[in-house]
C-alpha atoms as a PDB file:
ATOM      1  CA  UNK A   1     -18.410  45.924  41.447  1.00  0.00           C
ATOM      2  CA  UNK A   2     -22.283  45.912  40.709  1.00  0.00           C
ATOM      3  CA  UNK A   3     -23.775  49.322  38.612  1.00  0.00           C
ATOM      4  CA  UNK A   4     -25.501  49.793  41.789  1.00  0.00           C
ATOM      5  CA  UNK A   5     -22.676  50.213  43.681  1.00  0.00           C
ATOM      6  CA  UNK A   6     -20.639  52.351  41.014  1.00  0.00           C
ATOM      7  CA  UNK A   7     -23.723  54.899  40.511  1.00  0.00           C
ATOM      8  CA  UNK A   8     -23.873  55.723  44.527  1.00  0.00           C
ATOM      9  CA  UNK A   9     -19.907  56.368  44.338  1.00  0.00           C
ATOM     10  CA  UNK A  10     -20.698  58.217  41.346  1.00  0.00           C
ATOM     11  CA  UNK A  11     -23.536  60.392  43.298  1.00  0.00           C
ATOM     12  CA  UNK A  12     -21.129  60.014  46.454  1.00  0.00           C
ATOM     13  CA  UNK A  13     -18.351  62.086  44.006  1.00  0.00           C
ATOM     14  CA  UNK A  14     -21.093  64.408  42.530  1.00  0.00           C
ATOM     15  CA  UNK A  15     -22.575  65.494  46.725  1.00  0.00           C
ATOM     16  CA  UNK A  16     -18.807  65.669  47.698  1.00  0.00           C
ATOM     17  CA  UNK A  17     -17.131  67.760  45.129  1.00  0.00           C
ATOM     18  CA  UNK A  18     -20.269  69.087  43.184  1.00  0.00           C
ATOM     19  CA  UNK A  19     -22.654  70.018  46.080  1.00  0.00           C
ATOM     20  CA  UNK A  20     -25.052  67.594  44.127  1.00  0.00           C
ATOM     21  CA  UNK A  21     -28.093  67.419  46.895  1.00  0.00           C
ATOM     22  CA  UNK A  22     -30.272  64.981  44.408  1.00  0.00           C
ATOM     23  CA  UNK A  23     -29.761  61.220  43.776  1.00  0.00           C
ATOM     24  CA  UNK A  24     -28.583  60.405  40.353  1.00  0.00           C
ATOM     25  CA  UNK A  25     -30.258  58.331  38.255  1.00  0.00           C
ATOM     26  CA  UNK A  26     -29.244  56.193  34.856  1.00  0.00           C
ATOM     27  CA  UNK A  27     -30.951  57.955  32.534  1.00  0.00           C
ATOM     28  CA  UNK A  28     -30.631  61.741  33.230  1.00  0.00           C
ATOM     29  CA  UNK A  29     -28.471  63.504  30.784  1.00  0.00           C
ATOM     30  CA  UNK A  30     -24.899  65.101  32.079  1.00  0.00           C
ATOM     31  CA  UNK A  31     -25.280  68.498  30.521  1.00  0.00           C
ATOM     32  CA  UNK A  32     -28.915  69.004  29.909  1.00  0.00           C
ATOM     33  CA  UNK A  33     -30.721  67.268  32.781  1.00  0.00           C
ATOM     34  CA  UNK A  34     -27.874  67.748  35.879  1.00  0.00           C
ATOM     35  CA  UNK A  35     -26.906  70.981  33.664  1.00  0.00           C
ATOM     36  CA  UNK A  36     -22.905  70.497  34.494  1.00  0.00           C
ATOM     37  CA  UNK A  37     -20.818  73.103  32.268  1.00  0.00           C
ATOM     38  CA  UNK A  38     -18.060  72.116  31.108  1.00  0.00           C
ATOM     39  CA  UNK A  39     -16.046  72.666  34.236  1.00  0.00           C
ATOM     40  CA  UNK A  40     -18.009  70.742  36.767  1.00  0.00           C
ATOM     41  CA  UNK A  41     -18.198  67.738  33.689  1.00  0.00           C
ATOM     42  CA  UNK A  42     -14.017  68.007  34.212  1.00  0.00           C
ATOM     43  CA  UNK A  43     -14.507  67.784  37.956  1.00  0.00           C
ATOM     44  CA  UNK A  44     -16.760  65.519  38.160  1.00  0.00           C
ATOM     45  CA  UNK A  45     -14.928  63.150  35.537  1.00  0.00           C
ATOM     46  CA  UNK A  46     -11.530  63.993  37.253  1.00  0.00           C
ATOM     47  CA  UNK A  47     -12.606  63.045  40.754  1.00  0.00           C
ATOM     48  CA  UNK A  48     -14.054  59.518  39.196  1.00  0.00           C
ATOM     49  CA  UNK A  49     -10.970  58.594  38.010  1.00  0.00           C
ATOM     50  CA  UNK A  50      -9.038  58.982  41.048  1.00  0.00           C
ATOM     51  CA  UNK A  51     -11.692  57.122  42.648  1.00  0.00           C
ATOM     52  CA  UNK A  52     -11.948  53.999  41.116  1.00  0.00           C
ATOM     53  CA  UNK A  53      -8.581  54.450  39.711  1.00  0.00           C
ATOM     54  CA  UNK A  54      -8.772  54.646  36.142  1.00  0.00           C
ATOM     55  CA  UNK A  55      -8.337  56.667  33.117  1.00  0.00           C
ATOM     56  CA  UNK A  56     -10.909  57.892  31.010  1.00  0.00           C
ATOM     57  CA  UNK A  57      -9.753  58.119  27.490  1.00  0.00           C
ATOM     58  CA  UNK A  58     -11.049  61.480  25.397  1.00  0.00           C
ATOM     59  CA  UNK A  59     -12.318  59.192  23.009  1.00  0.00           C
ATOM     60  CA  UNK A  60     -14.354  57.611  26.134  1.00  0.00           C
ATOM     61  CA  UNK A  61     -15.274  60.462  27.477  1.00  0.00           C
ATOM     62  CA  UNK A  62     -16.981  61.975  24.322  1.00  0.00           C
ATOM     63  CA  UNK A  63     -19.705  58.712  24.415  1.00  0.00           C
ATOM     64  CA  UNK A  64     -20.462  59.724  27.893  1.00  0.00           C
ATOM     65  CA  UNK A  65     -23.952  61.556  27.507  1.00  0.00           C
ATOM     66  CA  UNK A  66     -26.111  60.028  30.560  1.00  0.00           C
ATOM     67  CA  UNK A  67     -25.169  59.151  34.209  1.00  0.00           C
ATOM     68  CA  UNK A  68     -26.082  55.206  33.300  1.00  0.00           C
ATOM     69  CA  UNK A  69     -23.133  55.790  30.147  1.00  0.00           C
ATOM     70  CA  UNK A  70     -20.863  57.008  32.748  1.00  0.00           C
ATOM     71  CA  UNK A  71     -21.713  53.976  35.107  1.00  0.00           C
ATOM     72  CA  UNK A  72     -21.193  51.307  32.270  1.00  0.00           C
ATOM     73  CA  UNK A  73     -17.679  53.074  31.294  1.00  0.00           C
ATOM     74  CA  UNK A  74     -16.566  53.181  34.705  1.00  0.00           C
ATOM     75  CA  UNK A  75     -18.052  49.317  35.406  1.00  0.00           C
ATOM     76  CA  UNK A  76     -16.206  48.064  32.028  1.00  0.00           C
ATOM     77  CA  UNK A  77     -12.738  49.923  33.136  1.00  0.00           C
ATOM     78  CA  UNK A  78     -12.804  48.729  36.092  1.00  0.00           C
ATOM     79  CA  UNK A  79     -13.520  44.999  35.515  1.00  0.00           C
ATOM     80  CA  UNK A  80     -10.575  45.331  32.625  1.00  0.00           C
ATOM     81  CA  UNK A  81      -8.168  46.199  35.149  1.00  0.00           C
ATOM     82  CA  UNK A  82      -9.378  43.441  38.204  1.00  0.00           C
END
C-alpha cells in the first residue's frame, strides 16, 4: 500500500468519524494545525487501527506529531504484517 493511498484512508477516517471537510496533508500538525483534543486524537487513532488492522503501540503513538508521521507508522505496520 503506497503513502498515497494510506493518507486518503486516513482523510477517508478523519471526514467519516471526525466531520473533517478539508484534505489532509503530510505535513500539518495533529494537535496544533487540525487542532484534534485529545479525544478526537483517540478517535481518530482508534478508527485507523480497525481499518488497516493494526495496533498502535503507546510508545508509537507518542512519535506521531504530523499527518505524514501517522502515514509512515501506519505504512511500516502494515507492510510488517503483509
Amino acid at each position: 500500500m503506497t503513502e498515497a493511498e494510506i493518507l486518503a484512508a486516513v482523510t477517508d477516517v478523519a471526514r467519516e468519524h471526525l466531520d473533517f471537510e478539508v484534505e489532509l496533508r503530510p505535513e500539518q500538525r495533529l494537535f496544533e494545525d487540525l487542532e484534534l483534543d485529545s479525544m478526537k486524537a483517540l478517535t481518530l487513532l482508534v478508527e485507523i487501527e480497525n481499518r488497516f488492522r493494526i495496533v498502535l503501540e503507546p510508545e508509537v503513538e507518542s512519535e506521531i506529531v504530523t499527518v505524514g508521521d501517522l502515514v509512515r507508522v501506519v505504512r511500516e505496520l502494515v507492510d510488517d504484517a503483509g
